[in-house]
C-alpha atoms as a PDB file:
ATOM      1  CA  UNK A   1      11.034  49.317   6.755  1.00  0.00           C
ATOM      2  CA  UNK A   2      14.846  48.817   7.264  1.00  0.00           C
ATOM      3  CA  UNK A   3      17.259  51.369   6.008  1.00  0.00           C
ATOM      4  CA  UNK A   4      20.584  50.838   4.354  1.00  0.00           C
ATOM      5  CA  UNK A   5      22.915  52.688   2.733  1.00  0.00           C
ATOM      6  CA  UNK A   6      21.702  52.380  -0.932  1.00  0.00           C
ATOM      7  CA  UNK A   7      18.026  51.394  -0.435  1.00  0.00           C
ATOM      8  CA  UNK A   8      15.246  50.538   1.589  1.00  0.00           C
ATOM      9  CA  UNK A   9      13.881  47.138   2.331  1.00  0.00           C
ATOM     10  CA  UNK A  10      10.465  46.248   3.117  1.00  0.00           C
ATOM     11  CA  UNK A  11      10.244  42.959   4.860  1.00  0.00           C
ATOM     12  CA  UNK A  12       6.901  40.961   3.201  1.00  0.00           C
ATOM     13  CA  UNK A  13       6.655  38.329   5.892  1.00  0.00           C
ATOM     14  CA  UNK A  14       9.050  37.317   8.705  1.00  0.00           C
ATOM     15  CA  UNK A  15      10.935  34.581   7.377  1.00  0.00           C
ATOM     16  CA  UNK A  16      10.818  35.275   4.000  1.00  0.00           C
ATOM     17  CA  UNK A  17      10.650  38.009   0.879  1.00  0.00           C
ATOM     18  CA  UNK A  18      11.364  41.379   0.684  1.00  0.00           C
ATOM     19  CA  UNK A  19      10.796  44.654  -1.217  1.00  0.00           C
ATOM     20  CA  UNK A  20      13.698  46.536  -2.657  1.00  0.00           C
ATOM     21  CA  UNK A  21      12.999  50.529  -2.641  1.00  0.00           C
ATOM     22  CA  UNK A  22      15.326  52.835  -4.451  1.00  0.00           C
ATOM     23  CA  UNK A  23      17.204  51.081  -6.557  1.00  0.00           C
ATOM     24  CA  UNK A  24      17.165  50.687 -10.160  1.00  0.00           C
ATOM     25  CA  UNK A  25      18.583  47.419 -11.937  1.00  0.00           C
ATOM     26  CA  UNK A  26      18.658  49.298 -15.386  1.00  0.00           C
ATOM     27  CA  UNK A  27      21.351  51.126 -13.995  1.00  0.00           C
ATOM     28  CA  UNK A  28      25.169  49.819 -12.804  1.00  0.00           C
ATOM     29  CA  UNK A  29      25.389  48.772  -9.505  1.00  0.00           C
ATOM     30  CA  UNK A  30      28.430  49.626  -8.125  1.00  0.00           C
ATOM     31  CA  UNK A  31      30.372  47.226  -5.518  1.00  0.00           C
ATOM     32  CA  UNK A  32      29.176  48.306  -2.160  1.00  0.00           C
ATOM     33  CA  UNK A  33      25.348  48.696  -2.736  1.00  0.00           C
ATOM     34  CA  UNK A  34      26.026  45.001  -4.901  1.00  0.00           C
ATOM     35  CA  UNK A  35      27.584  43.622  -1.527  1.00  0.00           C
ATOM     36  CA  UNK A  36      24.692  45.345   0.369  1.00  0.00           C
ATOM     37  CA  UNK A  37      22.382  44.241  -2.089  1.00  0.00           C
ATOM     38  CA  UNK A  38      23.461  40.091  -1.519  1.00  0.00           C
ATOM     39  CA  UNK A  39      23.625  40.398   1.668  1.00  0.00           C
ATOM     40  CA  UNK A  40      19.324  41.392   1.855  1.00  0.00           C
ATOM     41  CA  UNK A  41      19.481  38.757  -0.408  1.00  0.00           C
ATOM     42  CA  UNK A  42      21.122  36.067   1.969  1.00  0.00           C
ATOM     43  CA  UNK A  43      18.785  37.172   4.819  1.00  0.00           C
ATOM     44  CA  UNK A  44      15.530  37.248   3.177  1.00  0.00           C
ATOM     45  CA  UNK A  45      16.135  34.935   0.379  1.00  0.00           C
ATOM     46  CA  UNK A  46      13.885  36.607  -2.262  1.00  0.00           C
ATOM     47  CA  UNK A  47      14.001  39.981  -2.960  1.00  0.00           C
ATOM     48  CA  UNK A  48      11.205  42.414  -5.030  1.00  0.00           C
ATOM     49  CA  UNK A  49      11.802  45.223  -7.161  1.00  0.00           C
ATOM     50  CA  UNK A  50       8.987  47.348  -8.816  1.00  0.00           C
ATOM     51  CA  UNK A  51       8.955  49.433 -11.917  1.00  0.00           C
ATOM     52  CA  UNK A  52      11.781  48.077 -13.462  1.00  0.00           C
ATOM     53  CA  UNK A  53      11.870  49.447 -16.978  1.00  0.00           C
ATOM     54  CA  UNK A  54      14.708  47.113 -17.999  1.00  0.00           C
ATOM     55  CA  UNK A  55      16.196  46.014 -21.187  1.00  0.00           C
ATOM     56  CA  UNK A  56      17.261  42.323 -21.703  1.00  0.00           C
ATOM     57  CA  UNK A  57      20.711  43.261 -22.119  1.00  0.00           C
ATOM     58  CA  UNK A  58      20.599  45.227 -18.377  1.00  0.00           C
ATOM     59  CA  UNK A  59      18.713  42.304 -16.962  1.00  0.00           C
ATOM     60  CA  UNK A  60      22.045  39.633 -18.357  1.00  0.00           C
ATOM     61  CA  UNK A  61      24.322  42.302 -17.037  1.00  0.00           C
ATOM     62  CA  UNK A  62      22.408  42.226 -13.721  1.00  0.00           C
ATOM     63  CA  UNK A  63      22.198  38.489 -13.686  1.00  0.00           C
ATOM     64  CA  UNK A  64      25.979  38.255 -14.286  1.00  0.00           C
ATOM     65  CA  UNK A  65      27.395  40.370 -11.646  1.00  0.00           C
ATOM     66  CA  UNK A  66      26.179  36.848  -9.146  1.00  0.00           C
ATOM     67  CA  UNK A  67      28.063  33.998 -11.668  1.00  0.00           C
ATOM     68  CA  UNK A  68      27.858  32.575 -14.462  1.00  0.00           C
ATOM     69  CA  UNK A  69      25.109  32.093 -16.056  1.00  0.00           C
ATOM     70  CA  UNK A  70      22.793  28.820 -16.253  1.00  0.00           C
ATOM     71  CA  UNK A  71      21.278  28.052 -19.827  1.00  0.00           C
ATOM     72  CA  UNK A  72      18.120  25.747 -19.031  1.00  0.00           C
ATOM     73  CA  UNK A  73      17.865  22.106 -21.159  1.00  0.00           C
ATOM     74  CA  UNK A  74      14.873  22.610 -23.039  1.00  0.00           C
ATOM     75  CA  UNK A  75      13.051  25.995 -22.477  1.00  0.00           C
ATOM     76  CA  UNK A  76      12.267  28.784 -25.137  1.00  0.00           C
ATOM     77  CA  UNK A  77      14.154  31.424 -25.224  1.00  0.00           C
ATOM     78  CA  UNK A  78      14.273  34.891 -26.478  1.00  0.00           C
ATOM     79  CA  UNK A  79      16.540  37.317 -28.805  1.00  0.00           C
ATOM     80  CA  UNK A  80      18.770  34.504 -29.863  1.00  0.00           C
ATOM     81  CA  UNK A  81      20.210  34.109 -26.792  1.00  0.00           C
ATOM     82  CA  UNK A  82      19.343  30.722 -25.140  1.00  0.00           C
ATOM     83  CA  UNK A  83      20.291  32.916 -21.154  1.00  0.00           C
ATOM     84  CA  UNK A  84      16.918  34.324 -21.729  1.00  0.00           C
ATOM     85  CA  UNK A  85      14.132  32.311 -20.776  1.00  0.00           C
ATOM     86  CA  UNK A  86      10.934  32.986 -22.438  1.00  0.00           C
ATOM     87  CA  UNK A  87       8.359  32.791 -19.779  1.00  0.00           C
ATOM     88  CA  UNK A  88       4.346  32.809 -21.179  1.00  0.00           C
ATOM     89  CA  UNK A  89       0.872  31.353 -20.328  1.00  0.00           C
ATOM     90  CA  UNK A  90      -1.779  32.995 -22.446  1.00  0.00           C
ATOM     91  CA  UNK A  91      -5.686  31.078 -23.097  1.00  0.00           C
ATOM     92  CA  UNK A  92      -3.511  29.371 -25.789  1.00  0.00           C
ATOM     93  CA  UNK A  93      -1.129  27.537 -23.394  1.00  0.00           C
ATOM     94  CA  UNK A  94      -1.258  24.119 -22.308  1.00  0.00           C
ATOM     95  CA  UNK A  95      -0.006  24.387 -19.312  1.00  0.00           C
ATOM     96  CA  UNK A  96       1.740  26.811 -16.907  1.00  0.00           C
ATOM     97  CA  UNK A  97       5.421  27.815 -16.303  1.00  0.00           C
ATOM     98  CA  UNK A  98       6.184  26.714 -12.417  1.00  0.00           C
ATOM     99  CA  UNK A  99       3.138  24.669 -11.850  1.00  0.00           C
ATOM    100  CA  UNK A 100       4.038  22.846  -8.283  1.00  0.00           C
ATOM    101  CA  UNK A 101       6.058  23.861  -5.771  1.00  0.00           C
ATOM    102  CA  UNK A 102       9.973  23.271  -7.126  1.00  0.00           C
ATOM    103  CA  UNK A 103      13.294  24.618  -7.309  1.00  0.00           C
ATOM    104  CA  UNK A 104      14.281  25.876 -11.073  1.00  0.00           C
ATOM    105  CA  UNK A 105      16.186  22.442 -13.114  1.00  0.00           C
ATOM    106  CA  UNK A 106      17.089  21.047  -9.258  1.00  0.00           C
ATOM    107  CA  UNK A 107      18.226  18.036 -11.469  1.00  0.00           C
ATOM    108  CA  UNK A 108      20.789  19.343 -13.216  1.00  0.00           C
ATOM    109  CA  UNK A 109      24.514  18.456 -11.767  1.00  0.00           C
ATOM    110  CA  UNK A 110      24.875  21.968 -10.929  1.00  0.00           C
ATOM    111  CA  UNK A 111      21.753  23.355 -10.495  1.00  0.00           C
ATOM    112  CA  UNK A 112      20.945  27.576 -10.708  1.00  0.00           C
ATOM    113  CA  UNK A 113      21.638  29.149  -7.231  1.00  0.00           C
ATOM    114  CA  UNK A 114      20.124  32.283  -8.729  1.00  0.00           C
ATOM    115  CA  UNK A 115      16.703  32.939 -10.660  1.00  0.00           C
ATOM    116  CA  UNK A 116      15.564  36.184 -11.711  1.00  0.00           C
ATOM    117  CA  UNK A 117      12.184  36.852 -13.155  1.00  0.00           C
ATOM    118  CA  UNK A 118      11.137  40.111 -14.882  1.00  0.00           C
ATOM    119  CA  UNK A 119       7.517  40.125 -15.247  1.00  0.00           C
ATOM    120  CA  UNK A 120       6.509  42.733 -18.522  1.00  0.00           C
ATOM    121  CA  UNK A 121       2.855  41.694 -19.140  1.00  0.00           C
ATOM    122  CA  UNK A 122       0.185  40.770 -16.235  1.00  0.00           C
ATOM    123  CA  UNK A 123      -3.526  39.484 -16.026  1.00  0.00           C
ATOM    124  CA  UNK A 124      -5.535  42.141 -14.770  1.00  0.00           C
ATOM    125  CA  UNK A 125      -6.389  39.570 -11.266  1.00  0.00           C
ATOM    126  CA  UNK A 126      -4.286  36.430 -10.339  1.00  0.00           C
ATOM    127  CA  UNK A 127      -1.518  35.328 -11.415  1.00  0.00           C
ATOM    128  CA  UNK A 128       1.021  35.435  -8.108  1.00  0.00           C
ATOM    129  CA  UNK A 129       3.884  33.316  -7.004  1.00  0.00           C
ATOM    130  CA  UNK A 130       3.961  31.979  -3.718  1.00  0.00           C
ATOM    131  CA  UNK A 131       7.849  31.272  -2.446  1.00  0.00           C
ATOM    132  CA  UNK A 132       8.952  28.950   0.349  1.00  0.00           C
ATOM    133  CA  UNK A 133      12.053  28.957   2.941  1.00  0.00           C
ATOM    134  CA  UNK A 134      13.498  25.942   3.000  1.00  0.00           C
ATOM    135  CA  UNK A 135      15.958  26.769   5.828  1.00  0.00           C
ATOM    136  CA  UNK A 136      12.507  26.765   7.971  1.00  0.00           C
ATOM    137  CA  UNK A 137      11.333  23.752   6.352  1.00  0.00           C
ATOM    138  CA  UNK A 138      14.450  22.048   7.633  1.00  0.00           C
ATOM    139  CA  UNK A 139      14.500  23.390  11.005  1.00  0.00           C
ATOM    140  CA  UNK A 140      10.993  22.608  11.807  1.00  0.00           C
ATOM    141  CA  UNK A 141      11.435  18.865  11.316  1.00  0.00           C
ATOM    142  CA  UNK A 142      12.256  16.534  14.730  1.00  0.00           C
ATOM    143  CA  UNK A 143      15.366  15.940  15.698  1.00  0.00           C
ATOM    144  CA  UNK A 144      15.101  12.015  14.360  1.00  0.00           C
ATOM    145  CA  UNK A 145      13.898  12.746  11.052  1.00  0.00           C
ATOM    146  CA  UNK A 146      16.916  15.792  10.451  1.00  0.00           C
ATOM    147  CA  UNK A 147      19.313  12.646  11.277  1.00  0.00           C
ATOM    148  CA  UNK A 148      17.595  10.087   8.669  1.00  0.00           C
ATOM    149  CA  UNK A 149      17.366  12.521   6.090  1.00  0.00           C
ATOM    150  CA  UNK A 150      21.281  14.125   6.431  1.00  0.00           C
ATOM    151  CA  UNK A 151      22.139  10.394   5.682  1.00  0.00           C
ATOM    152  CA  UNK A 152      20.188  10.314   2.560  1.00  0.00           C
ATOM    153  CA  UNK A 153      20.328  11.417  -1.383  1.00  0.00           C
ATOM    154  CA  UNK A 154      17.682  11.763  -3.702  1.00  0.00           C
ATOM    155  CA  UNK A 155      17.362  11.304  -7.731  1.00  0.00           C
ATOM    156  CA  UNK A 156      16.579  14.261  -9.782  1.00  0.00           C
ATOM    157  CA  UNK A 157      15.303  13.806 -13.105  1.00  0.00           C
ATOM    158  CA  UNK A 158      13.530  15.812 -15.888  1.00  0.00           C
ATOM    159  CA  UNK A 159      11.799  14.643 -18.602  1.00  0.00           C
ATOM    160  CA  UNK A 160      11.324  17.323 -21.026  1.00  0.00           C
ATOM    161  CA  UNK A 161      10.359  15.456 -24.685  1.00  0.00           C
ATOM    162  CA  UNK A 162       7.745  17.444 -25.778  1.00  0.00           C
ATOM    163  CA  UNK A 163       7.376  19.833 -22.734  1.00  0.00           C
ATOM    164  CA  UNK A 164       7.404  23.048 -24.357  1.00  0.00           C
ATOM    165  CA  UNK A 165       5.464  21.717 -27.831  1.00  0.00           C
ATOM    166  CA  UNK A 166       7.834  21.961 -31.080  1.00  0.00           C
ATOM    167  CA  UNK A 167      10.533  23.869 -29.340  1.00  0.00           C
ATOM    168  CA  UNK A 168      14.070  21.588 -29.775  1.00  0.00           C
ATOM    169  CA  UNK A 169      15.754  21.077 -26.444  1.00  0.00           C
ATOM    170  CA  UNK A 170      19.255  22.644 -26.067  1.00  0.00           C
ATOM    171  CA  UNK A 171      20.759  19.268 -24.766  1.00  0.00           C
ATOM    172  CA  UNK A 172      19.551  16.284 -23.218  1.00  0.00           C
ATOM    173  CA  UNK A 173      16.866  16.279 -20.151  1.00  0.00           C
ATOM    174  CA  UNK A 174      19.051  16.248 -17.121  1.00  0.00           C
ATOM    175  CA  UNK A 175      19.786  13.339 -14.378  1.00  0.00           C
ATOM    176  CA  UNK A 176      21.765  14.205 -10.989  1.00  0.00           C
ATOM    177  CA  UNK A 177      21.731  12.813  -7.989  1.00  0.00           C
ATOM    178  CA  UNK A 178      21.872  15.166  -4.438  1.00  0.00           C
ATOM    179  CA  UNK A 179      21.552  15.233  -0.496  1.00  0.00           C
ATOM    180  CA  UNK A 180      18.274  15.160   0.674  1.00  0.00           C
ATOM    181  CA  UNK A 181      19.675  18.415   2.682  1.00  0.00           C
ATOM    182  CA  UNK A 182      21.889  20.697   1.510  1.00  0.00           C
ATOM    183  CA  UNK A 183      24.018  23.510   2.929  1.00  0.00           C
ATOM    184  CA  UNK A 184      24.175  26.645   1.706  1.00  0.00           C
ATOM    185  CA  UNK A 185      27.760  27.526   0.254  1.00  0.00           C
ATOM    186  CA  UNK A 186      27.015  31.290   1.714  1.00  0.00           C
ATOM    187  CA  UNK A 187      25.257  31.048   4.757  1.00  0.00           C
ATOM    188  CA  UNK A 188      26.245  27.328   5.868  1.00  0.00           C
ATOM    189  CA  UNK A 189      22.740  26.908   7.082  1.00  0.00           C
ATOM    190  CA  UNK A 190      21.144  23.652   6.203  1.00  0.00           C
ATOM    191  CA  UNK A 191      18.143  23.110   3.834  1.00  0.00           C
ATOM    192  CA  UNK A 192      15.752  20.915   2.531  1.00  0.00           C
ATOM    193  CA  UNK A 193      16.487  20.057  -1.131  1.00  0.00           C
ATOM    194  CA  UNK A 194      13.662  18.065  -2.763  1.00  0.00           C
ATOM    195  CA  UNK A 195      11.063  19.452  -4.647  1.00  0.00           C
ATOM    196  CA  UNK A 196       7.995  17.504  -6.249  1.00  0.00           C
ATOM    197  CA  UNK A 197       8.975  19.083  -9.867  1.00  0.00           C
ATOM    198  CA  UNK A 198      12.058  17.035 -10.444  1.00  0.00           C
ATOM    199  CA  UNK A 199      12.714  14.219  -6.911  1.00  0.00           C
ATOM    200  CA  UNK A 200      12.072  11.264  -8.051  1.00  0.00           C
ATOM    201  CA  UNK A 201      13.266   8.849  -5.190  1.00  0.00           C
ATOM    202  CA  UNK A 202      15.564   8.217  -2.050  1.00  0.00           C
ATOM    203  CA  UNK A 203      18.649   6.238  -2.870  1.00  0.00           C
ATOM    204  CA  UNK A 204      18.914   3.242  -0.555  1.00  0.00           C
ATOM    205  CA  UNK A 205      15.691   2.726   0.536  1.00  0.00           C
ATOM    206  CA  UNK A 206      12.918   0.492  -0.989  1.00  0.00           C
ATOM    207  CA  UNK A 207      10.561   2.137  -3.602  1.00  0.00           C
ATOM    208  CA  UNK A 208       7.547   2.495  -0.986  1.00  0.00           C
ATOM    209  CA  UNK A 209       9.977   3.571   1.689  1.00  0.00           C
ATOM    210  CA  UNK A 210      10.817   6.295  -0.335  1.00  0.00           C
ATOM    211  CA  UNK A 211       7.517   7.474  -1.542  1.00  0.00           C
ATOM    212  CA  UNK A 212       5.997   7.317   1.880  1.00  0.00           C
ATOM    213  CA  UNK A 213       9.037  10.164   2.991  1.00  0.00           C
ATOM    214  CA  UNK A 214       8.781  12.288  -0.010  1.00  0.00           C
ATOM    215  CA  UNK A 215       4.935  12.491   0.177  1.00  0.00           C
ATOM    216  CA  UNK A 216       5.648  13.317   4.102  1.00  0.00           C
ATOM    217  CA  UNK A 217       8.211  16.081   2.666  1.00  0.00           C
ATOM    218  CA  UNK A 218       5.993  17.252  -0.559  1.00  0.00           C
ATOM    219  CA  UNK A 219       3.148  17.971   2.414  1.00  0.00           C
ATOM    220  CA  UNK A 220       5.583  19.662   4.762  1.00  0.00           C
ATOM    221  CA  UNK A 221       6.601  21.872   2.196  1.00  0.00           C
ATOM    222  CA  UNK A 222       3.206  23.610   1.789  1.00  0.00           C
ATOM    223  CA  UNK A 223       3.150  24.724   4.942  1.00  0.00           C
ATOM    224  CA  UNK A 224       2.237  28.532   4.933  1.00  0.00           C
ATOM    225  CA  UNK A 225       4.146  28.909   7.833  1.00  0.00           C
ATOM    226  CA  UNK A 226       6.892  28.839   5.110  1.00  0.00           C
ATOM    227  CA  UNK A 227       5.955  30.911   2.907  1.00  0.00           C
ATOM    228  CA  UNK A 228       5.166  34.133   0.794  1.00  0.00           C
ATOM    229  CA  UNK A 229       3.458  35.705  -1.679  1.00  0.00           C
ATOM    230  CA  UNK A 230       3.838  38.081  -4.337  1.00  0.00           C
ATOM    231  CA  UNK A 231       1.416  40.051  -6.530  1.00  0.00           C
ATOM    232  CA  UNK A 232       3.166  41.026  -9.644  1.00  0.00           C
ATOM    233  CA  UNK A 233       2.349  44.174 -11.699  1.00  0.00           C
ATOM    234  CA  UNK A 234       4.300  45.102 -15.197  1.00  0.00           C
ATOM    235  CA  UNK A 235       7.660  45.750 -14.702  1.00  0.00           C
ATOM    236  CA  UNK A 236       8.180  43.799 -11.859  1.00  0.00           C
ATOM    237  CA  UNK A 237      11.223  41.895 -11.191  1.00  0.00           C
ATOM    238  CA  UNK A 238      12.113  38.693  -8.191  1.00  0.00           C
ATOM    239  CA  UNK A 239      15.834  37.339  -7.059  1.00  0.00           C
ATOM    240  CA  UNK A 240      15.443  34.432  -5.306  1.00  0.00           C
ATOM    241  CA  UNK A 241      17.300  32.008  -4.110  1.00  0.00           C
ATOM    242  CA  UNK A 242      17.140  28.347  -5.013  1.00  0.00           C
ATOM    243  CA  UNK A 243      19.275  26.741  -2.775  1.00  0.00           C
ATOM    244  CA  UNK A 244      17.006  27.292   0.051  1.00  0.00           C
ATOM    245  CA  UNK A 245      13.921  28.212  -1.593  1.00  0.00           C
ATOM    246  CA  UNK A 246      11.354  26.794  -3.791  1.00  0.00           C
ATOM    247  CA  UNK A 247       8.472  28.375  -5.646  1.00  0.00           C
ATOM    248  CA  UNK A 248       4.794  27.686  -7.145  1.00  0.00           C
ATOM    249  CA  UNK A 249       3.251  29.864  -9.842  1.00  0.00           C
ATOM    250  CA  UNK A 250      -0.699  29.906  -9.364  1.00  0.00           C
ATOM    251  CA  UNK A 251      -2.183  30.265 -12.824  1.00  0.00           C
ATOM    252  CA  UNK A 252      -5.715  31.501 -12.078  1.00  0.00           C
ATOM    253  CA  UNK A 253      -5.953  33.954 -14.783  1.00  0.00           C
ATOM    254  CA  UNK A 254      -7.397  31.691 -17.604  1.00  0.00           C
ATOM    255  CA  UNK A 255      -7.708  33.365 -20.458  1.00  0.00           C
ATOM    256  CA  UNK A 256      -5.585  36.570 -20.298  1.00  0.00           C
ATOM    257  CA  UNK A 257      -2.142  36.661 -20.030  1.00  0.00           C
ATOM    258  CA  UNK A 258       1.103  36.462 -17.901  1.00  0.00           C
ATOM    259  CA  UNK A 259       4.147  36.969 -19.587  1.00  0.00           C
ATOM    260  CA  UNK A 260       8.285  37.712 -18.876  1.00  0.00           C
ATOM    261  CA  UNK A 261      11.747  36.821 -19.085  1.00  0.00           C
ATOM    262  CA  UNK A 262      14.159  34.695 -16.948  1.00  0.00           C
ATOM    263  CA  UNK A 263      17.722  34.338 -16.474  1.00  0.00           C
ATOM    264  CA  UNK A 264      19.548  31.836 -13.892  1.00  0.00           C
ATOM    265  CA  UNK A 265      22.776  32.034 -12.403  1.00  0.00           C
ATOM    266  CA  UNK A 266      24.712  28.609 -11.743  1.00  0.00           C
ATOM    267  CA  UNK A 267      24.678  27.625  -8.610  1.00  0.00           C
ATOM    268  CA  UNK A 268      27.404  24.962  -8.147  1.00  0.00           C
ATOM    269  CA  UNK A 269      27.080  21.144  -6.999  1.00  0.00           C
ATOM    270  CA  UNK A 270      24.615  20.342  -3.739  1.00  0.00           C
ATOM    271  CA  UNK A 271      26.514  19.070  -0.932  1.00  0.00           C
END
């Protein structure tokens, strides 16, 4: 476990995820442990708390001390206040929040950099989330494919007309189009940026060209090697990163219950 100044982190796997020990979100942050805080962030690229007994008005506060905050296109939300994501999947759902490895809305012009999910209710088995680094995604790729694909951008699209039942969308379903890799605006590492969620092709190259590479890319992505994996109780809370992550939510749990709130911070144009 690595000390620093204002908490402890507990490194899940090598390359990515870690558990935050001693600090509690319901509470203000001040500056340094904040800067201390992002900078865990930046090196593990999703970050764990546990027991976080926080309201939804400390979890906004929280969310807003990295940007502004991203309002989804369609999503339910909670309170009145369209920032909070309503996250459940219950024996009456038709379908699970995060199904497929993605990154959150990647096709929106300025996609979240930020996500943060605080988990309240849990099935009593099941129900994790499995995260992948896309830094190592990017780096384990040969030499000839890095140079095809920093050449290339990719469609995003969502299609959310009917998506979450009754519920009206806030604004239309989103369109963008962004480099197949992107670099981080932090770190200036490079990443892989499509996700199977919301890429829907390769600009420039011929429809079968560019299904054959994004299957290749889909597959690469589940490499294990990648990833990690989180076991949520009540009260727990991730930050991760979507600019170099993306993130599958494995609903096993049929019929009981997983349930939470989100909020996203913007994240600022891919380049």
């Amino acid at each position: 476990m690595a000390n620093y100044k204002y908490f402890d982190v507990e490194t899940v796997t090598p390359r990515i995820g870690a558990i935050i020990h001693g600090l509690n979100l319901n509470e203000e942050i001040s500056t340094e442990a904040f800067d201390e805080l992002h900078e865990a962030w930046m090196q593990h690229l999703v970050l764990f708390f546990r027991d976080q007994q926080i309201t939804h008005t400390e979890l906004l506060r929280f969310g807003r001390r990295f940007g502004e905050l991203h309002i989804h296109p369609a999503a339910p939300y909670i309170d009145g206040n369209p920032a909070l994501m309503k996250i459940h999947t219950s024996k009456d759902s038709f379908r699970n929040n995060g199904e497929g490895w993605h990154s959150d809305v990647s096709a929106d012009e300025e996609p979240p950099g930020a996500t943060i999910l605080h988990i309240q209710q849990t099935p009593s088995q099941g129900g994790d989330t499995l995260w992948a680094n896309m830094y190592e995604a990017y780096d384990a790729l040969s030499e000839p494919i890095k140079h095809l694909l920093l050449e290339l951008t990719a469609i995003h699209a969502a299609n959310y007309t009917g998506f979450y039942g009754d519920h009206p969308p806030q604004r239309e379903s989103p369109r963008s189009e962004h480099p197949v890799i992107r670099t981080h605006p932090v770190t200036g590492r490079k990443a892989l940026f499509i996700n199977s969620g919301f890429t829907r092709q390769i600009k420039v190259l011929r429809r079968w060209e560019s299904d054959a590479l994004l299957d290749m890319l889909f597959e690469h992505i589940k490499n294990p090697n990648f990833h990690c994996r989180f076991q949520w109780q009540p009260d727990s809370i991730a930050l991760w990163d979507n600019r170099c992550t993306q993130h599958l939510a494995v609903w096993d749990y049929f019929p009981e219950t997983r349930s939470g709130v989100r909020v996203t911070v913007k994240g600022g144009r891919p380049y």
